[in-house]
Protein backbone atom coordinates (compact mmCIF):
# COMPACT_ATOMS: atom_id res chain seq x y z
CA UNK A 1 14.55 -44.58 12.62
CA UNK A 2 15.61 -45.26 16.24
CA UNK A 3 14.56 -42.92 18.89
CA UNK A 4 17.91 -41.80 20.13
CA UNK A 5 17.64 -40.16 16.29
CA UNK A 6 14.58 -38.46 16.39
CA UNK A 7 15.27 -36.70 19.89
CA UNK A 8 18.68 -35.62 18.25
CA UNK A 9 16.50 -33.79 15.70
CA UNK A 10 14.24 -31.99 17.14
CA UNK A 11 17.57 -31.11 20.03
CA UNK A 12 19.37 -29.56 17.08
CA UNK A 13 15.64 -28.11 15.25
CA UNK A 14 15.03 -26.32 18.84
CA UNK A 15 18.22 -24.79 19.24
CA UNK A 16 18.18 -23.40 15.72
CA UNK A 17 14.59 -21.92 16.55
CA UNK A 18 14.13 -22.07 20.49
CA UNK A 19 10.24 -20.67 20.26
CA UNK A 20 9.08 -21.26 16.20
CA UNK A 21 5.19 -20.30 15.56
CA UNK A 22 3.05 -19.80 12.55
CA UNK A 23 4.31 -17.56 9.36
CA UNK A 24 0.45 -16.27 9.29
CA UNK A 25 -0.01 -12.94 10.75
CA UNK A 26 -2.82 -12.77 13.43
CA UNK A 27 -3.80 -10.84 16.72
CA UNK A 28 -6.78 -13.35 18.05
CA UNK A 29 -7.96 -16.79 17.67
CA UNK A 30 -10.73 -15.35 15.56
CA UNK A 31 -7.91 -14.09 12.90
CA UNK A 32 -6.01 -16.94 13.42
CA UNK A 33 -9.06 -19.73 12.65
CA UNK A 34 -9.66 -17.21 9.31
CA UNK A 35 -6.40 -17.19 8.38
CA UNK A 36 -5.70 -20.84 7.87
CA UNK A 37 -8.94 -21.72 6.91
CA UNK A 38 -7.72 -19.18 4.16
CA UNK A 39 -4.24 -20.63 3.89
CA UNK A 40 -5.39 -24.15 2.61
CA UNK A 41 -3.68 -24.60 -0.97
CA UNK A 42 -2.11 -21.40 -0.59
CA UNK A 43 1.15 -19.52 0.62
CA UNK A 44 1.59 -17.73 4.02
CA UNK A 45 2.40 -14.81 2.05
CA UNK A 46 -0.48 -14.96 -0.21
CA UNK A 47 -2.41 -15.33 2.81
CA UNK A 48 -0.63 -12.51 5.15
CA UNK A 49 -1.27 -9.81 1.91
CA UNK A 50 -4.89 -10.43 1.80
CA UNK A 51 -5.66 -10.70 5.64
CA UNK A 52 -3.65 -7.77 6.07
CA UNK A 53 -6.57 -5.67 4.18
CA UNK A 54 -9.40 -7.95 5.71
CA UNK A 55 -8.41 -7.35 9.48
CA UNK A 56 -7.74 -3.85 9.20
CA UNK A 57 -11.71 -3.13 8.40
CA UNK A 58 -13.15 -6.55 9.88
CA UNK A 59 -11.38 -9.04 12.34
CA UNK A 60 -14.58 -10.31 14.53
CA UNK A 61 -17.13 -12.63 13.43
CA UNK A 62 -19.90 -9.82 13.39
CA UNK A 63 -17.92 -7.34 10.76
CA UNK A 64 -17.32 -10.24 8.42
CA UNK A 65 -20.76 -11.63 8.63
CA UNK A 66 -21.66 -7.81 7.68
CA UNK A 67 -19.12 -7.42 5.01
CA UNK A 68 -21.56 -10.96 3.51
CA UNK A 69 -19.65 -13.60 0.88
CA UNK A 70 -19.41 -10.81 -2.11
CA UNK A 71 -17.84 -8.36 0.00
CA UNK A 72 -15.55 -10.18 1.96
CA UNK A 73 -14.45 -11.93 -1.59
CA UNK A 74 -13.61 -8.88 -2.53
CA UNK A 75 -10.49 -8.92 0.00
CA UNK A 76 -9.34 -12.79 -0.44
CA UNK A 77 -10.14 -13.00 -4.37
CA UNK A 78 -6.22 -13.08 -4.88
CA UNK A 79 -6.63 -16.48 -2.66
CA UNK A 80 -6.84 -19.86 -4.28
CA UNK A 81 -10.48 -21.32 -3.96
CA UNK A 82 -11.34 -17.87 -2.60
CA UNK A 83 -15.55 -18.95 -3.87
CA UNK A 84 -15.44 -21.87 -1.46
CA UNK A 85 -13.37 -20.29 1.61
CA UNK A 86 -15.74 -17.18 1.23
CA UNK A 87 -19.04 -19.10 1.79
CA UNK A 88 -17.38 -21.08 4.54
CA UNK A 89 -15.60 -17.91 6.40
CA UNK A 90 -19.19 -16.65 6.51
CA UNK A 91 -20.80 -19.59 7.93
CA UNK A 92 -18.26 -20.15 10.13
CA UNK A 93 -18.52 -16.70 11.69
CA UNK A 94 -22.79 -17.06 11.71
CA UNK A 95 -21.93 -20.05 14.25
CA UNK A 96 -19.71 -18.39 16.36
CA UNK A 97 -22.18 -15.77 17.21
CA UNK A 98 -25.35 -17.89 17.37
CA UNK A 99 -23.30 -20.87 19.10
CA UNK A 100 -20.35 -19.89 21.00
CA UNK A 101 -20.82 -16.12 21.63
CA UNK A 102 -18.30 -14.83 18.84
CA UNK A 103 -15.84 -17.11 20.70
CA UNK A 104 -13.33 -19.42 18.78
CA UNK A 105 -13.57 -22.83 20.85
CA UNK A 106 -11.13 -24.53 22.63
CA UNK A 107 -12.75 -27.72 21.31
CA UNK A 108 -11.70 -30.06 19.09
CA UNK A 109 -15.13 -31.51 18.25
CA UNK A 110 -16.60 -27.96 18.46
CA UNK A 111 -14.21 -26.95 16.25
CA UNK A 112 -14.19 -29.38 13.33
CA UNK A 113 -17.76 -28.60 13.56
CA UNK A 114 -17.17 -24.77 12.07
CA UNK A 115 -17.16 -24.78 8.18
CA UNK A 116 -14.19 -24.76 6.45
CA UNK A 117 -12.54 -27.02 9.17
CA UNK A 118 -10.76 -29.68 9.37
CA UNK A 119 -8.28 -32.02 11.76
CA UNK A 120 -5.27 -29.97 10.56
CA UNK A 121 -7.02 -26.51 11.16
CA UNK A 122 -8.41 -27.87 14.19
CA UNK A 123 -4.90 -28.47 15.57
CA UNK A 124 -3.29 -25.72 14.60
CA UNK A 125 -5.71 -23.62 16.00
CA UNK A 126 -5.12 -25.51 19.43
CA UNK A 127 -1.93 -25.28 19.28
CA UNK A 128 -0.92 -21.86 18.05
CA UNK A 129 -3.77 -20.33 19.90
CA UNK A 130 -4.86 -22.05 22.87
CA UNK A 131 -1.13 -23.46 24.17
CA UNK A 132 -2.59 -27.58 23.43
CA UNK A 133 0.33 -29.96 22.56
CA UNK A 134 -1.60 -31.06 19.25
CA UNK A 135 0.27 -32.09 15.65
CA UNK A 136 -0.75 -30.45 12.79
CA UNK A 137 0.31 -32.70 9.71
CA UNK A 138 0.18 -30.42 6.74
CA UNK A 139 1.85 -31.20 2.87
CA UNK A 140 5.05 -29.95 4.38
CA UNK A 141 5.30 -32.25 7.44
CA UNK A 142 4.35 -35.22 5.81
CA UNK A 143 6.91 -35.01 3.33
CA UNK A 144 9.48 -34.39 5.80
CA UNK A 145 8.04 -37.28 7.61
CA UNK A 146 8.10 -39.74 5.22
CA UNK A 147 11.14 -38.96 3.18
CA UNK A 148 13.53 -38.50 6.43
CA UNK A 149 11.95 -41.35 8.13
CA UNK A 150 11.17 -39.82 11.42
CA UNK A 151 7.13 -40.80 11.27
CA UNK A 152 6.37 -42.41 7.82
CA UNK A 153 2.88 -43.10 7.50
CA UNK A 154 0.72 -43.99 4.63
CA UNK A 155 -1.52 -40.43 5.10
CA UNK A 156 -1.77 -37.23 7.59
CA UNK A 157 -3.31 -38.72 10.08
CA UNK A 158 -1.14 -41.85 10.42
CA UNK A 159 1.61 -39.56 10.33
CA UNK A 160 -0.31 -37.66 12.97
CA UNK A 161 -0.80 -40.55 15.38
CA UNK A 162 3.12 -42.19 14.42
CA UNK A 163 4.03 -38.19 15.63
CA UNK A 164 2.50 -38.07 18.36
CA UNK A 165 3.64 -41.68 19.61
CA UNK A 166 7.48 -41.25 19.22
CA UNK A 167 7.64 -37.13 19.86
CA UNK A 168 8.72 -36.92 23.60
CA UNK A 169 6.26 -34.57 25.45
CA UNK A 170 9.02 -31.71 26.24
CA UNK A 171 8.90 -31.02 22.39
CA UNK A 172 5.30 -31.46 21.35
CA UNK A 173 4.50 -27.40 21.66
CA UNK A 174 6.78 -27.41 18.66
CA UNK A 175 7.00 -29.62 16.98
CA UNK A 176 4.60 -29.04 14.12
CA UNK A 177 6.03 -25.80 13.36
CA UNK A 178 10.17 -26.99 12.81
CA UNK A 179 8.85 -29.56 10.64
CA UNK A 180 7.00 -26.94 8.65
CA UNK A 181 9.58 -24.52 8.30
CA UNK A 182 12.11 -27.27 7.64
CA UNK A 183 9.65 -28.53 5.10
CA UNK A 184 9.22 -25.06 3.63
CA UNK A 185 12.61 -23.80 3.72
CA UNK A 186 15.38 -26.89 3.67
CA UNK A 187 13.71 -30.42 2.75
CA UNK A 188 11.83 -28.87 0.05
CA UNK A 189 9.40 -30.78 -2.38
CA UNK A 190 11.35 -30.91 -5.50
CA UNK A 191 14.97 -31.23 -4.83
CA UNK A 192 15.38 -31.17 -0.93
CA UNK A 193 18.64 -28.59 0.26
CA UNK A 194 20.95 -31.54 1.83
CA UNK A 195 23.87 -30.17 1.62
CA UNK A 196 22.95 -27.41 3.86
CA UNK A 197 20.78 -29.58 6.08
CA UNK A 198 21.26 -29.54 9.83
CA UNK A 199 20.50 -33.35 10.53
CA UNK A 200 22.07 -34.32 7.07
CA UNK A 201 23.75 -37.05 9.01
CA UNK A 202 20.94 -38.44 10.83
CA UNK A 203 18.16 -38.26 8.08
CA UNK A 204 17.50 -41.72 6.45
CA UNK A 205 16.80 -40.21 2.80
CA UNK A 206 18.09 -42.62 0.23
CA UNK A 207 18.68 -39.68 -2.41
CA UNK A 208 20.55 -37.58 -0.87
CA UNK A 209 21.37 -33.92 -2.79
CA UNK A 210 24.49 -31.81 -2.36
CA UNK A 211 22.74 -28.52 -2.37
């Protein structure tokens, strides 16, 4: 894909959503780092219902270290791999308070250093909290990537570094989050919505649907 292409994308993907952010419902960094952690392998929405419970009795690192792993299961348990994000949501919040006075850091290494974290929490986390220019490269984005031809890459990070190579710097901020929502919504896994597709005519998609 040439880059007069790509910046003819993400023109038409900002004008349909001039300031896009996350679908997860959060008033902090703190709630924010929980709730993706939480929303690995599993929905927004899934997500949203259960931190909407959590955060109304414990949204700092010190009342979910108190609520312990049984307790705070007891509010994500409708979460896949709820066992495993538990133990890590608990750790996680032990080394904010003994390392980083309760704060979320605005660190990358610092950050992929919390349990439960990885590059693609790490960046979103930058992004949607702190204002950094970062690419998160979930399922959704490198599908999108790959299939319209905008960044193909063998895996997420590849696709992260082809991203941020060819995104010009004036859309960075955003770019992570039209891809998702294009991913989620329009160029969907199974049979991607083409036929009501708003760069239809520039994708490079070889199977084209009339949906």
């Amino acid at each position: 894909m040439n880059q007069a292409k790509r910046i003819e994308i993400l023109t038409r993907l900002r004008a349909e959503n001039a300031k896009p952010t996350t679908e997860l419902n959060y008033s902090s960094p703190f709630e924010l780092l929980v709730a993706v952690i939480l929303s690995a392998q599993a929905t927004d929405k899934g997500v949203n219902k259960a931190t909407d419970k959590l955060f109304s009795v414990a949204n700092t690192p010190e009342d979910i270290l108190a609520l312990g792993v049984d307790g705070l299961k007891e509010y994500i348990k409708t979460i896949g791999l709820y066992n495993a994000k538990a133990e890590n949501i608990i750790k996680t919040c032990r080394t904010l308070i003994e390392k980083h006075h309760s704060q979320v850091p605005e660190n990358r290494e610092a950050l992929e250093a919390l349990a439960g974290v990885g590059r693609k929490t790490a960046n979103v986390v930058l992004n949607t909290a702190f204002g950094h220019p970062t690419i998160a490269v979930d399922t959704h984005i490198f599908r999108v990537s790959n299939r319209t031809g905008f960044a193909p890459g063998k895996d997420v990070l590849e696709v992260e570094e082809k991203l941020n190579k060819v995104v010009p710097d004036e859309f960075k901020m955003d770019v992570h989050h039209w891809l998702i929502l294009f991913g989620r919504y329009t160029c969907i896994a199974r049979k991607p919505r083409c036929g009501s597709c708003l760069i239809e005519d520039l994708c490079e998609y070889k199977n084209k649907t009339d949906i």
